[in-house]
Protein backbone atom coordinates (compact mmCIF):
# COMPACT_ATOMS: atom_id res chain seq x y z
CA UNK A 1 0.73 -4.28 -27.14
CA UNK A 2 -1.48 -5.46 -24.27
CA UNK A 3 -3.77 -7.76 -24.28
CA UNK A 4 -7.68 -6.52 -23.22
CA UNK A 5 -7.69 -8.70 -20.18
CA UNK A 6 -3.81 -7.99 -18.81
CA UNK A 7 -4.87 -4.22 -19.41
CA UNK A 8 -8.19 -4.35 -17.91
CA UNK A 9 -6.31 -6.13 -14.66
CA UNK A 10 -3.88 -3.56 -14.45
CA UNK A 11 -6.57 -0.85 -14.67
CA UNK A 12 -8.09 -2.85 -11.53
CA UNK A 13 -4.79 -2.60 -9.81
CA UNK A 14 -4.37 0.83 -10.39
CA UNK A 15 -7.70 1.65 -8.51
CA UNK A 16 -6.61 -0.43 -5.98
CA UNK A 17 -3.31 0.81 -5.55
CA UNK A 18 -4.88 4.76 -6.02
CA UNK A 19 -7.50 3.13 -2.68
CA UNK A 20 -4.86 1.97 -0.88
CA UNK A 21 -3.21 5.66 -0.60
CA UNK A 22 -6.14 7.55 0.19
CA UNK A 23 -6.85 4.33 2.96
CA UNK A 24 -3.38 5.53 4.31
CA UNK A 25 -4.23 9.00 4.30
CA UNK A 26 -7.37 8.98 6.05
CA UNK A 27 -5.01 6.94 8.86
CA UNK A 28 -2.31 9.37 8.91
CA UNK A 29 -5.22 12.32 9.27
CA UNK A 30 -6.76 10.28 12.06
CA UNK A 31 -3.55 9.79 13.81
CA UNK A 32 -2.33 13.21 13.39
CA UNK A 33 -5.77 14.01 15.32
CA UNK A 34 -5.12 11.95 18.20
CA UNK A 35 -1.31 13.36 18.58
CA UNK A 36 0.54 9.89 17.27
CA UNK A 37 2.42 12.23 14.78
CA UNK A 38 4.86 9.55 14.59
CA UNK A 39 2.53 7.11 13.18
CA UNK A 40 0.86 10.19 10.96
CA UNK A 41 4.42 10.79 9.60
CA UNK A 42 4.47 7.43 9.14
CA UNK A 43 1.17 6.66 7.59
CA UNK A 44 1.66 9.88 5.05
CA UNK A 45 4.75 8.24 3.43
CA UNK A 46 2.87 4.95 3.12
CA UNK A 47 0.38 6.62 1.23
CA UNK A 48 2.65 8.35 -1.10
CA UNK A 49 4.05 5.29 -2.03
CA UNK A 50 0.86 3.69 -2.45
CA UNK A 51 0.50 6.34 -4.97
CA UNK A 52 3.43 5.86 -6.62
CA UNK A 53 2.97 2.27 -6.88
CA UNK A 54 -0.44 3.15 -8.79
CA UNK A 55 1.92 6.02 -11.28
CA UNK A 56 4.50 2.92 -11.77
CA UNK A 57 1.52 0.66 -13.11
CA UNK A 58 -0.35 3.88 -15.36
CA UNK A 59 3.19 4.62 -16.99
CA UNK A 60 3.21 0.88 -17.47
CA UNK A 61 -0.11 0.21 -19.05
CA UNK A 62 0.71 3.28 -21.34
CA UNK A 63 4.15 2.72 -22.49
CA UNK A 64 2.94 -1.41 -23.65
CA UNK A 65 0.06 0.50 -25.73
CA UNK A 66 -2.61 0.10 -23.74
CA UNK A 67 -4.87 2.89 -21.76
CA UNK A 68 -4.40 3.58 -18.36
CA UNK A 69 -7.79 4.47 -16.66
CA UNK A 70 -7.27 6.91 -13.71
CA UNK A 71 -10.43 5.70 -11.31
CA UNK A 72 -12.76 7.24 -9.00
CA UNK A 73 -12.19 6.18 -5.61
CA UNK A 74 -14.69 5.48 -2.73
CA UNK A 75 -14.27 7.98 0.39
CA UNK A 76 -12.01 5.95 3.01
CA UNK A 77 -13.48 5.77 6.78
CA UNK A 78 -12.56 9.06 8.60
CA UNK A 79 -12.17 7.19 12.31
CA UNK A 80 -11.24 4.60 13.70
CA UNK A 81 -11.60 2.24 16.88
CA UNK A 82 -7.47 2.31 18.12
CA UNK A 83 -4.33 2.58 16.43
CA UNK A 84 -3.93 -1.56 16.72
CA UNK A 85 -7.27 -1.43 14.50
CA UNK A 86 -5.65 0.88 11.93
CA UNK A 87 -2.80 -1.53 11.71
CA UNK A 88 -4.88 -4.86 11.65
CA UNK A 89 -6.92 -2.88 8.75
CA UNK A 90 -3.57 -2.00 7.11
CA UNK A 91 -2.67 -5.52 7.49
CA UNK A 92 -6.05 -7.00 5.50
CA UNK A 93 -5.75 -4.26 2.84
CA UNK A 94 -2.04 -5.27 1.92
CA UNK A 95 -3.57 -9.15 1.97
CA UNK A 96 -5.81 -8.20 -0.22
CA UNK A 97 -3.44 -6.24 -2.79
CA UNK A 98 -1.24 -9.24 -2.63
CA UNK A 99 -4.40 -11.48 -3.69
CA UNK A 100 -4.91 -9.19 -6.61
CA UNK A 101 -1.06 -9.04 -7.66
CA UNK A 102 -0.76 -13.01 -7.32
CA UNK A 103 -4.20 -12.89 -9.63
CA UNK A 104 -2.54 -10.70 -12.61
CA UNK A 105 0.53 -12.59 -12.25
CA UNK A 106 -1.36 -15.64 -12.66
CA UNK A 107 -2.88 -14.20 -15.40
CA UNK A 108 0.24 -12.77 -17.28
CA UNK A 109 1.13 -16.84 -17.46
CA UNK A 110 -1.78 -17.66 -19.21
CA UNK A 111 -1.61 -15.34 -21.34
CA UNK A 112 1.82 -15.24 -22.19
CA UNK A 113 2.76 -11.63 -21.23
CA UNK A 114 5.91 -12.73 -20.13
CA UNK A 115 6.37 -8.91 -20.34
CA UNK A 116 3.93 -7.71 -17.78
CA UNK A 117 4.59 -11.06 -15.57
CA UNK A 118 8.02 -9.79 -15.51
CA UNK A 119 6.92 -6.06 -14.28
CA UNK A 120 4.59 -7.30 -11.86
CA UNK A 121 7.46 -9.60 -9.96
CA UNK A 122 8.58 -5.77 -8.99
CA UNK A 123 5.32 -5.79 -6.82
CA UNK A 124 5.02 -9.01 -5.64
CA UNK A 125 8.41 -8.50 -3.72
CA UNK A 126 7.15 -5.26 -2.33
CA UNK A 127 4.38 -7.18 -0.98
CA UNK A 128 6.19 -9.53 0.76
CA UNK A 129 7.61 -6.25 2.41
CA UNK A 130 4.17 -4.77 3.37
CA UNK A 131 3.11 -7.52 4.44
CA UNK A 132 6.15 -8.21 6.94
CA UNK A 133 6.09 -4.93 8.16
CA UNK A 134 2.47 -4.64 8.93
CA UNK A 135 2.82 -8.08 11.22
CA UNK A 136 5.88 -6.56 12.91
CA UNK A 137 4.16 -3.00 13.97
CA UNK A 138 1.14 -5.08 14.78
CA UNK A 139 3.41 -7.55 16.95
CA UNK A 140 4.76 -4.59 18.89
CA UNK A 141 1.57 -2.71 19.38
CA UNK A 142 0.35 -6.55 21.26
CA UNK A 143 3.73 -6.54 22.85
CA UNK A 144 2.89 -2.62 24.29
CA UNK A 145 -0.66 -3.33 25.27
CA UNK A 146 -2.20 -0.25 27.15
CA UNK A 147 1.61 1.07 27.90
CA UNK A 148 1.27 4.83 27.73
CA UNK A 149 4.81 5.10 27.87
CA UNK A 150 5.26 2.08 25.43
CA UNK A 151 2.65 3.77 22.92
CA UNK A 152 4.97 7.29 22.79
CA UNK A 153 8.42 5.28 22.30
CA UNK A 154 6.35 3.50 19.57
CA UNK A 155 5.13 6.48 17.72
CA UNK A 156 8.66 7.80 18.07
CA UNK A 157 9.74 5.06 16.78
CA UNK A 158 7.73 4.90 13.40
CA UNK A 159 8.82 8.90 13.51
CA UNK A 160 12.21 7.61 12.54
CA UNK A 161 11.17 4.84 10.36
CA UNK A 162 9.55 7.46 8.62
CA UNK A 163 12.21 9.78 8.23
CA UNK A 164 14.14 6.88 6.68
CA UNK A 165 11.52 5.80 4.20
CA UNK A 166 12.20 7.20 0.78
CA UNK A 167 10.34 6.30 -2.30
CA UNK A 168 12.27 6.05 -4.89
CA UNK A 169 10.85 6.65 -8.31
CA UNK A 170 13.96 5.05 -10.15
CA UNK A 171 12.14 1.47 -9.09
């Protein structure tokens, strides 16, 4: 059974992980907008596994006992300044989910949940992985600069990614 305070934290995380893939979603619509369907491909699969990430921690919090709380979510922007912004944006938002995982885990010790600390190592590794990848698109976007012909192999680029990217519910 979980304890009120583990639950209520997951229940946090689950609105922030249920944020973070309509964040992703409003990018990928923006991007599609502006032709980088690459980057829109890309963006789309980053928000389905945003989403996933939130089902993986609602099937959690209701197979330990406890009551997953599906949230409301705030409307994400709808534009945005340059695709380097989206990325630096991406980039603080995964920071920030990482802060919040580190917090439960944290929390998991004190309480004892040796349980839920052990679930929640799943996400801190994926984190490390955001994270990474996020400084690596945003290292090659600096690298391209005002490149036209940079920015298409780019988005071409992220195409692929994306057409490699499965999420894989077995996790």
């Amino acid at each position: 059974m979980l304890k009120e305070k583990i639950q209520t934290a997951l229940n946090k995380q689950i609105e922030l992980e249920a944020s973070s893939s309509q964040f992703y979603l409003a990018m990928a619509s923006w991007s599609e907008t502006i032709g980088l369907t690459g980057t829109s491909m890309f963006l789309y699969k980053h928000s389905d596994e945003e989403r996933f990430h939130m089902l993986k921690l609602v099937k959690f919090v209701n197979e330990r006992g406890g009551q997953a709380l599906i949230p409301h979510i705030s409307k994400p922007p709808t534009t945005f300044e340059s695709l380097e912004n989206i990325f630096k944006l991406l980039l603080e938002h995964e920071l920030n989910v990482t802060d919040s995982i580190n917090n439960i885990v944290d929390l998991c010790l004190q309480e004892k949940d040796y349980t839920t600390y052990n679930f929640m190592q799943w996400y801190v590794s994926e984190q490390l992985e955001e994270e990474a990848l996020a400084r690596t698109i945003l290292d090659k976007l600096k690298l391209i600069g005002a490149d036209k012909g940079g920015l298409y192999m780019f988005d071409r680029d992220l195409e692929i990614l994306a057409k490699t990217l499965i999420i894989d519910s077995s996790k």
